[in-house]
Protein backbone atom coordinates (compact mmCIF):
# COMPACT_ATOMS: atom_id res chain seq x y z
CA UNK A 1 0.00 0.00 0.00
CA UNK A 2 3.03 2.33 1.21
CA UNK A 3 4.75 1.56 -2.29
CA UNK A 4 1.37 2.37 -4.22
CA UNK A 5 0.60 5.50 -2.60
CA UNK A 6 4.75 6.90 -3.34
CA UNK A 7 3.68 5.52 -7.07
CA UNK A 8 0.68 7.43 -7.01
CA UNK A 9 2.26 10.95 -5.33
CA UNK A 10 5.17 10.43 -8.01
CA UNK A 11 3.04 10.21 -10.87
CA UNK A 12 0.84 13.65 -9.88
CA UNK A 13 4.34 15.48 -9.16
CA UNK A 14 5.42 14.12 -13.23
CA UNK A 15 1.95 14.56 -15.14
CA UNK A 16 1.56 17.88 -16.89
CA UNK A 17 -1.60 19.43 -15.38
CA UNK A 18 -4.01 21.33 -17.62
CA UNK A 19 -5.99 23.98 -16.33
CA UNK A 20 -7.68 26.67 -15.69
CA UNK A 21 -10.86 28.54 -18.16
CA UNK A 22 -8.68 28.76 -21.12
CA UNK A 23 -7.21 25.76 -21.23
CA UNK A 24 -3.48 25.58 -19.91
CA UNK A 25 -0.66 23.44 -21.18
CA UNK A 26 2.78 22.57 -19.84
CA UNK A 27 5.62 23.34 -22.09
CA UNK A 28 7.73 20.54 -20.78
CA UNK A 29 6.35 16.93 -19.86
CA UNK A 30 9.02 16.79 -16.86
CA UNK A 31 7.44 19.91 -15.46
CA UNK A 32 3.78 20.40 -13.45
CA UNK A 33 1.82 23.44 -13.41
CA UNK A 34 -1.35 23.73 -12.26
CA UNK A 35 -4.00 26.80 -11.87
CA UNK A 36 -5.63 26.75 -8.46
CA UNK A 37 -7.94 29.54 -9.26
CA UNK A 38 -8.64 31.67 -12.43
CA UNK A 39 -10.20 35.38 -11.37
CA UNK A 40 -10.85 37.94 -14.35
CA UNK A 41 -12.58 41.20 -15.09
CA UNK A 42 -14.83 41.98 -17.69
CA UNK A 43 -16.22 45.03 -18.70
CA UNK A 44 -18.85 45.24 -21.48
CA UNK A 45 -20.69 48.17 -22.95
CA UNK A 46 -22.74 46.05 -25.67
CA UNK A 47 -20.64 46.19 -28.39
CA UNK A 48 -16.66 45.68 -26.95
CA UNK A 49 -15.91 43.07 -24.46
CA UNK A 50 -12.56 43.34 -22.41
CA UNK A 51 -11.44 40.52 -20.32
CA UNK A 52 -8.36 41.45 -17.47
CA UNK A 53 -6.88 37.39 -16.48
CA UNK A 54 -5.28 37.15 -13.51
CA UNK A 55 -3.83 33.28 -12.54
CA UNK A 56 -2.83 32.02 -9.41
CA UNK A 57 -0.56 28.95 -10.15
CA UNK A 58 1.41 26.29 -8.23
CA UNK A 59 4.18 23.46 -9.83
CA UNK A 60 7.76 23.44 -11.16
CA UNK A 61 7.14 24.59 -14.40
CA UNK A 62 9.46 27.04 -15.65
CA UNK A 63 7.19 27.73 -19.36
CA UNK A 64 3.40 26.68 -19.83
CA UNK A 65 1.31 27.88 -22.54
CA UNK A 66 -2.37 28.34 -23.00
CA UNK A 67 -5.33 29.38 -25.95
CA UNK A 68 -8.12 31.70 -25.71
CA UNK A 69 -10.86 31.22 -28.21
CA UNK A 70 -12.45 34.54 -28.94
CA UNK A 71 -15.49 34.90 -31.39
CA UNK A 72 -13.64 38.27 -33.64
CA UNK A 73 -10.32 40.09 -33.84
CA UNK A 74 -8.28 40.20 -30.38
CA UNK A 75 -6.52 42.85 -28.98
CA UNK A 76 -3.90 41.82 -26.44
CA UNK A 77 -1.93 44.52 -23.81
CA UNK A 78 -0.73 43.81 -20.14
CA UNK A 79 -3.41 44.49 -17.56
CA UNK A 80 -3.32 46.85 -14.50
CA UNK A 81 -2.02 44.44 -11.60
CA UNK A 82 -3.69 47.18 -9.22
CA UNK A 83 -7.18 46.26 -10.64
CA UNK A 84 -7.88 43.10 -8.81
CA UNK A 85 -6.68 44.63 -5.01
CA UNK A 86 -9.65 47.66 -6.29
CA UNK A 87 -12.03 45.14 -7.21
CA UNK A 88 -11.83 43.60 -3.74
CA UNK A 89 -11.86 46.24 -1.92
CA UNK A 90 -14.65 47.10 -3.40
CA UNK A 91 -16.82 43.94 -3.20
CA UNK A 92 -15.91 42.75 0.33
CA UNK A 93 -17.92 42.25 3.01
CA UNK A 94 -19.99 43.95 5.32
CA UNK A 95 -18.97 43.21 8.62
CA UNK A 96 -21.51 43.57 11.49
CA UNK A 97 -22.03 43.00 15.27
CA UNK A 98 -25.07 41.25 16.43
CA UNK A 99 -25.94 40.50 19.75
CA UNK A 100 -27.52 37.59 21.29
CA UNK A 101 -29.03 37.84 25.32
CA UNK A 102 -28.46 33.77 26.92
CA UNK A 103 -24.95 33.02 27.21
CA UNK A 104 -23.38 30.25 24.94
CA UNK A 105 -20.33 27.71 25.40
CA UNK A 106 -17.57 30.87 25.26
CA UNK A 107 -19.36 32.69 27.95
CA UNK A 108 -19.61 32.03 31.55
CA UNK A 109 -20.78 30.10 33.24
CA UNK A 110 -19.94 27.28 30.68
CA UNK A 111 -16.82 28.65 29.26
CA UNK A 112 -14.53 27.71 32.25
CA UNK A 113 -16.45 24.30 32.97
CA UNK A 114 -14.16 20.86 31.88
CA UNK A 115 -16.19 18.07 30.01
CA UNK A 116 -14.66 14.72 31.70
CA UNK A 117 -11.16 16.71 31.02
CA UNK A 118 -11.28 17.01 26.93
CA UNK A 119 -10.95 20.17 24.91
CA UNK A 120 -12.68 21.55 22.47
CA UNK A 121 -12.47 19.95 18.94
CA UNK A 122 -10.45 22.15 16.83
CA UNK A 123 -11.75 24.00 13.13
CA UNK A 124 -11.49 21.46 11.38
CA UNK A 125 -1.85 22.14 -39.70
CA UNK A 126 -0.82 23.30 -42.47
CA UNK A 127 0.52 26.90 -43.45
CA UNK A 128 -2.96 27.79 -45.09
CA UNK A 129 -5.73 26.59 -42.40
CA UNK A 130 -3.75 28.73 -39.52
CA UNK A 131 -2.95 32.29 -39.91
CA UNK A 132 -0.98 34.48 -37.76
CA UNK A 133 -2.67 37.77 -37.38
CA UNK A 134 0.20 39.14 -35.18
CA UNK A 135 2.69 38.20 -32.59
CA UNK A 136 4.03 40.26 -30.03
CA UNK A 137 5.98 39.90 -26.34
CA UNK A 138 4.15 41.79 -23.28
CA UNK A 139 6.59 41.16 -20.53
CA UNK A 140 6.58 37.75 -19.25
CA UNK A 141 3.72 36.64 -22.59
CA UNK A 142 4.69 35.69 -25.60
CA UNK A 143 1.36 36.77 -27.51
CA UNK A 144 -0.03 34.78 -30.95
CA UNK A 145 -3.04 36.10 -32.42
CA UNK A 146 -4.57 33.52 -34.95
CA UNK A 147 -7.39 32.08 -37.05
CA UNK A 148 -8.34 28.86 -37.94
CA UNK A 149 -10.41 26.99 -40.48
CA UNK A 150 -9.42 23.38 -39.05
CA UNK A 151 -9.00 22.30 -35.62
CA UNK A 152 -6.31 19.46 -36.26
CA UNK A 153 -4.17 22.35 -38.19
CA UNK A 154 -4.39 24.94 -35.15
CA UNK A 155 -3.23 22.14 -33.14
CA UNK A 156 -0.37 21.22 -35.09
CA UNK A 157 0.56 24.63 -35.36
CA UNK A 158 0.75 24.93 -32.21
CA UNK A 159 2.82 21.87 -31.53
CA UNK A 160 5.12 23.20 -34.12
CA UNK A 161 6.10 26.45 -32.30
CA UNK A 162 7.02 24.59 -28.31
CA UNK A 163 3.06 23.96 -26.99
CA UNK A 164 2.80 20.75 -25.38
CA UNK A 165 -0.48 20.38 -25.86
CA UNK A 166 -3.20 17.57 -24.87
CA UNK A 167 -4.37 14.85 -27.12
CA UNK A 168 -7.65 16.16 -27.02
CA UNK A 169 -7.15 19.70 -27.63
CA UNK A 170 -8.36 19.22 -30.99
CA UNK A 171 -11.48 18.01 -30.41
CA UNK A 172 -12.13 20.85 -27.86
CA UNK A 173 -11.60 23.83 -30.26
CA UNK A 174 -13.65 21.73 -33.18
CA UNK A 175 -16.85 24.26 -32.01
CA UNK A 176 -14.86 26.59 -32.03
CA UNK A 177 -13.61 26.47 -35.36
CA UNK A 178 -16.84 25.90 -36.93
CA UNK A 179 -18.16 28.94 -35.67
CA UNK A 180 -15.17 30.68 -37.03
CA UNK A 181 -13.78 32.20 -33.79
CA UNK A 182 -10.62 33.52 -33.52
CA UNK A 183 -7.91 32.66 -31.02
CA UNK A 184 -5.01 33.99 -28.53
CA UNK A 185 -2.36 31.71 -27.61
CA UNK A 186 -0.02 32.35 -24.83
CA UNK A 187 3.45 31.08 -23.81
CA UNK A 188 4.19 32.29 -20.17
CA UNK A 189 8.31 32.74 -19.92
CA UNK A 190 9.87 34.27 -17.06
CA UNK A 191 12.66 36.45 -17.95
CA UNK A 192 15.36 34.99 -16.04
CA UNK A 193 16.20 31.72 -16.34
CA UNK A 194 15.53 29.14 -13.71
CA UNK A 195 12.34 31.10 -12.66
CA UNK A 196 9.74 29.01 -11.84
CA UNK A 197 5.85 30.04 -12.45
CA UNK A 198 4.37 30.57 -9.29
CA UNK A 199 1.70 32.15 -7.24
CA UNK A 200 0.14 35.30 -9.00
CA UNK A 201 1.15 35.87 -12.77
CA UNK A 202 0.90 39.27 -14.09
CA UNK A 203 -2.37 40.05 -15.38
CA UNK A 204 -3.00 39.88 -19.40
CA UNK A 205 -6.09 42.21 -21.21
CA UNK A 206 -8.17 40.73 -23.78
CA UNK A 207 -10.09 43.00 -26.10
CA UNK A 208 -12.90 41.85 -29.07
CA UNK A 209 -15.62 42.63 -30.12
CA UNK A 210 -19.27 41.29 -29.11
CA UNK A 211 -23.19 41.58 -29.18
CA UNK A 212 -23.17 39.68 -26.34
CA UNK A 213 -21.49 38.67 -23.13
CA UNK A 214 -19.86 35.46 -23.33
CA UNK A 215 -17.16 34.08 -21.25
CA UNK A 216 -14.80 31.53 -22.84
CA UNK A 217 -14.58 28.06 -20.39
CA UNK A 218 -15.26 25.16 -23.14
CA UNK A 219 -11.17 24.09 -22.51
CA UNK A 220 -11.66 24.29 -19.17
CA UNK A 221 -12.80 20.42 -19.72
CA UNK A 222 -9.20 19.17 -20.39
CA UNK A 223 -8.74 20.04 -16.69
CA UNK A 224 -7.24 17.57 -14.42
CA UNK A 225 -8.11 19.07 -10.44
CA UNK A 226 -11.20 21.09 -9.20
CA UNK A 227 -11.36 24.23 -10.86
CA UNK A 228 -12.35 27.75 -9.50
CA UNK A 229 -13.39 30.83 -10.80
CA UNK A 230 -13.60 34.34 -10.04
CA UNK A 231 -15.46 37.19 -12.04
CA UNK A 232 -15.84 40.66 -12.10
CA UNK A 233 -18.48 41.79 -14.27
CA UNK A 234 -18.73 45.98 -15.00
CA UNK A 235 -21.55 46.79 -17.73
CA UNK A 236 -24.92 48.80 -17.50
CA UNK A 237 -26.65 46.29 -15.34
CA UNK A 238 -25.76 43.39 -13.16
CA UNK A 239 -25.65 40.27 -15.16
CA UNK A 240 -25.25 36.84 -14.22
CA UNK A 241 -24.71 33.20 -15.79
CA UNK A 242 -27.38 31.98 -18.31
CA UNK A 243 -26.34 28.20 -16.76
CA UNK A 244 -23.73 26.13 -14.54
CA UNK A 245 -22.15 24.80 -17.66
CA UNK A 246 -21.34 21.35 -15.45
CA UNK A 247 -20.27 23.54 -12.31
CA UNK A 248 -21.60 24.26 -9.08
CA UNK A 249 -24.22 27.34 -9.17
CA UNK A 250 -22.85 30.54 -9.50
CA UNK A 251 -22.72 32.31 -6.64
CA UNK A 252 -23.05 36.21 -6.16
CA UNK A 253 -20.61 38.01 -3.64
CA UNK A 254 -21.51 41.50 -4.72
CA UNK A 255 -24.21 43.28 -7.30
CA UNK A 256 -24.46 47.34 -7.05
CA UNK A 257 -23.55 50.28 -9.14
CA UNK A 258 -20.14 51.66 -8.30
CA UNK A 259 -18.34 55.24 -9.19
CA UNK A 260 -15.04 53.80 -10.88
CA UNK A 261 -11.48 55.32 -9.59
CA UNK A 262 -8.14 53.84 -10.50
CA UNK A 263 -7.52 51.02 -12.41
CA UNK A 264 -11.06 50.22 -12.10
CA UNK A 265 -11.70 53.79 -13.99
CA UNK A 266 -9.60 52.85 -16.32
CA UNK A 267 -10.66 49.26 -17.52
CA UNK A 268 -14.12 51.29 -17.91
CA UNK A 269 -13.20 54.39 -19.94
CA UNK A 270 -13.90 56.88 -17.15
CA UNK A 271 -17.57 55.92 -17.25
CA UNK A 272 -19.15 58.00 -13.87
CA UNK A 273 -21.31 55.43 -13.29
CA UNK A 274 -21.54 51.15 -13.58
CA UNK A 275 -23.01 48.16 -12.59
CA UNK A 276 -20.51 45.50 -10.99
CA UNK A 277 -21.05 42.00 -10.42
CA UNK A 278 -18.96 39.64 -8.40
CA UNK A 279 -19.56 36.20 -8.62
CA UNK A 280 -17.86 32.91 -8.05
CA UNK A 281 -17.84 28.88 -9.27
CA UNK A 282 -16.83 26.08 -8.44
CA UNK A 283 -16.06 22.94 -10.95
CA UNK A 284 -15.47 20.13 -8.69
CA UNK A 285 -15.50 17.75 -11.71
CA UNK A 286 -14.18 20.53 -14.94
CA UNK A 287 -14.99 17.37 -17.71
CA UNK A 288 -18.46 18.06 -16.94
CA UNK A 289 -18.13 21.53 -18.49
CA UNK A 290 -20.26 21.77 -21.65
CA UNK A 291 -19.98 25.09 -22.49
CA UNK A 292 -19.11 28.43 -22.17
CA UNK A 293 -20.57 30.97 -19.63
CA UNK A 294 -22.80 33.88 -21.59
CA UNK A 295 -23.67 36.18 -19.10
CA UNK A 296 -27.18 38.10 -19.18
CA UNK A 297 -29.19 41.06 -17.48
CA UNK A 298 -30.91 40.95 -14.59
CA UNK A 299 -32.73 43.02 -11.95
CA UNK A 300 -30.81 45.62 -10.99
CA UNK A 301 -31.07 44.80 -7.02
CA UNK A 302 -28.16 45.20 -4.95
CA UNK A 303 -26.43 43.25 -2.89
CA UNK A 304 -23.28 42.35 -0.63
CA UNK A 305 -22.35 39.61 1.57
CA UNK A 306 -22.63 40.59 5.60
CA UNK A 307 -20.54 39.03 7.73
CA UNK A 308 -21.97 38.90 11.27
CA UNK A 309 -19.89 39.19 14.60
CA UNK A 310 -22.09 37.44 17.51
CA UNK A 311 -21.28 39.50 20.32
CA UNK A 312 -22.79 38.49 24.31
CA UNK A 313 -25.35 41.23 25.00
CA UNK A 314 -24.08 43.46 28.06
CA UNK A 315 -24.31 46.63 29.78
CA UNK A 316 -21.15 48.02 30.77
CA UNK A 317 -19.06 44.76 31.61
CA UNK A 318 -22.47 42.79 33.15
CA UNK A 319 -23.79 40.47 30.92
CA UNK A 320 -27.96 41.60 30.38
CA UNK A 321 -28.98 38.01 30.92
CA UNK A 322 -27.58 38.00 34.31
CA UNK A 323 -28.95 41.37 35.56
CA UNK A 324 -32.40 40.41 34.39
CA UNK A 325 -32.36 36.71 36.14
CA UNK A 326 -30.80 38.64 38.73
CA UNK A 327 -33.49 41.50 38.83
CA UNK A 328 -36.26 38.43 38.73
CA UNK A 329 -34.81 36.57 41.70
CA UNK A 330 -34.94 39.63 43.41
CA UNK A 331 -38.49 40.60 42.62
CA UNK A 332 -39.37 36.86 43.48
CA UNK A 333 -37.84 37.41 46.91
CA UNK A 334 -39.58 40.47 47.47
CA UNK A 335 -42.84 39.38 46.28
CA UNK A 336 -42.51 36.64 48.70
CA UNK A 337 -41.44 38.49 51.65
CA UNK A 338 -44.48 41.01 51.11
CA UNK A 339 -46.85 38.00 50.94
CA UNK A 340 -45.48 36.61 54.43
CA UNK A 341 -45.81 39.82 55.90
CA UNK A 342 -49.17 40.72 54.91
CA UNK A 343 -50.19 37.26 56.26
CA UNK A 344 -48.36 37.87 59.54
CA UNK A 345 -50.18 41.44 59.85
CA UNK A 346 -53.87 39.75 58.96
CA UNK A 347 -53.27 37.45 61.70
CA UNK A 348 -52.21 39.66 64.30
CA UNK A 349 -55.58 41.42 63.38
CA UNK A 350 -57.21 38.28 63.66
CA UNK A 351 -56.15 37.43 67.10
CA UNK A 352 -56.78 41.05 68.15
């Protein structure tokens, strides 16, 4: 069992992993890489659609590679690292204090009493079906714009120029292809050599053109571990998921209309006024994924996540609880010594 578990461990720390919404390859077969979460920005005014990609990554790899599939002519630039930390800020929590009146298992009397001495548990291709529409290096990217009338010759092409690529790739981009999309492939290189990819890579800007809202996360199926994702959505109203595509329900962690500043003001075009969405997914099983996201309008109601502090309910350093039982004792007492000595003064009559 010990030997088939080392196998096991050895073969994960060996076998490229491929990841992440846009489908990421390993350059080199001796090298892992995979993408632990995928968060990116969109903004969308109805006719242009600009995706920011920010990837948080883990492995030895020292190159990896991935394709976009977008459905016209791509414009590619290095995105504002600053936007993300804005977009945060922006969406996080509420945090509130709420109070509660009878004392739980932190407060006294129980907090200080032993159960039978334990503690508490603890938290637990050939030249004519692919064309290069341009080619360019934005800092760590190497950047290939192309189009494709066959799947099988985009993938070769690929192979050709250093992507290590997965068997099925070409049957992934097939829809793609028939709907004549377009497509941004992406070597990652550090500059120095040596460097291995890891933790957040600098973000990359995707710009096209579209009627509608769509999110690309079709290659996402050639994923090997859970996948999650992470998307800021700025347009005129807050729009969410048509579908799961095969993941968990979406889940909304902000909706309300913000004034843009910063990087945020930027990715927007110094718009005074829009509409952002936060949401997140989880794809616990990415080969399951059937689709890609297109994102829709809905009612414009607000909202944001509150995160609630239970707090004992006191008055000064006396817990309320304890003053009132205290406070009804005491009227008990007193009700009962008036009663007594009513009685004793009616009798004293009596005799009398």
């Amino acid at each position: 069992m010990i030997v088939a578990l080392l196998a096991l461990q050895l073969g994960s720390l060996v076998a490229p992993a491929y990841a992440c919404g846009c489908g990421a390859m390993v350059s080199d077969r001796d090298q892992r890489i995979g993408v632990d979460r995928e968060t990116s920005a969109v903004r969308w005014d109805g006719r242009t659609e600009e995706i920011v990609m920010r990837f948080t990554v883990r492995g030895n790899a020292e190159r990896a590679a991935w394709i976009m599939p977008v459905p016209s002519r791509a414009e590619v630039a290095l995105g504002d690292g600053a936007l993300f930390d804005e977009l945060e800020r922006l969406t996080r929590p509420e945090y509130r204090d709420r109070s509660y009146f009878w004392p739980r298992g932190d407060d006294w009397p129980f907090a200080d009493r032993d159960m039978d001495g334990a503690g508490a548990a603890p938290p637990s291709a050939s030249a004519t079906d692919v064309g290069v529409v341009g080619r360019e290096r934005l800092g760590p990217f190497d950047v290939a714009r192309l189009t494709a009338t066959d799947p099988k010759a985009l993938s070769g092409w690929l192979e050709q120029n250093g992507f290590e690529l997965s068997d099925r790739l070409a049957t992934e981009l097939k829809p793609y292809v028939e709907k004549e999309w377009e497509y941004v492939a992406v070597r990652l290189a550090p500059d120095a050599e040596g460097t291995v990819l890891r933790g957040e890579l600098d973000p990359l800007k995707i710009r096209f053109t579209s009627d509608t809202l769509v999110y690309p996360m079709r290659l996402s199926r050639l994923a090997k571990t859970p996948q999650s994702l992470g998307l800021y959505v700025l347009a005129d109203h807050r729009m969410e998921p048509r579908g799961t595509i095969g993941g968990a329900r979406p889940e909304v962690r902000f909706a309300g209309p913000i004034a843009p500043e910063g990087a945020v003001a930027g990715l927007t075009g110094g718009t005074d006024r829009v509409y952002l969405t936060a949401l997140d997914q989880k794809f616990p099983e990415p080969s399951r994924i059937d689709g890609d996201h297109e994102l829709r309008t809905v009612s414009d109601t607000p909202y944001r996540e509150i995160v609630y502090t239970d707090r004992l309910l006191t008055v000064g350093a006396v817990p309320v609880w304890l003053l009132t039982v205290s406070g009804v004792l005491v009227a008990g007492v007193a009700a009962t010594v008036a009663v007594r000595v009513r009685r004793q003064r009616a009798g004293v009559r009596s005799a009398v």
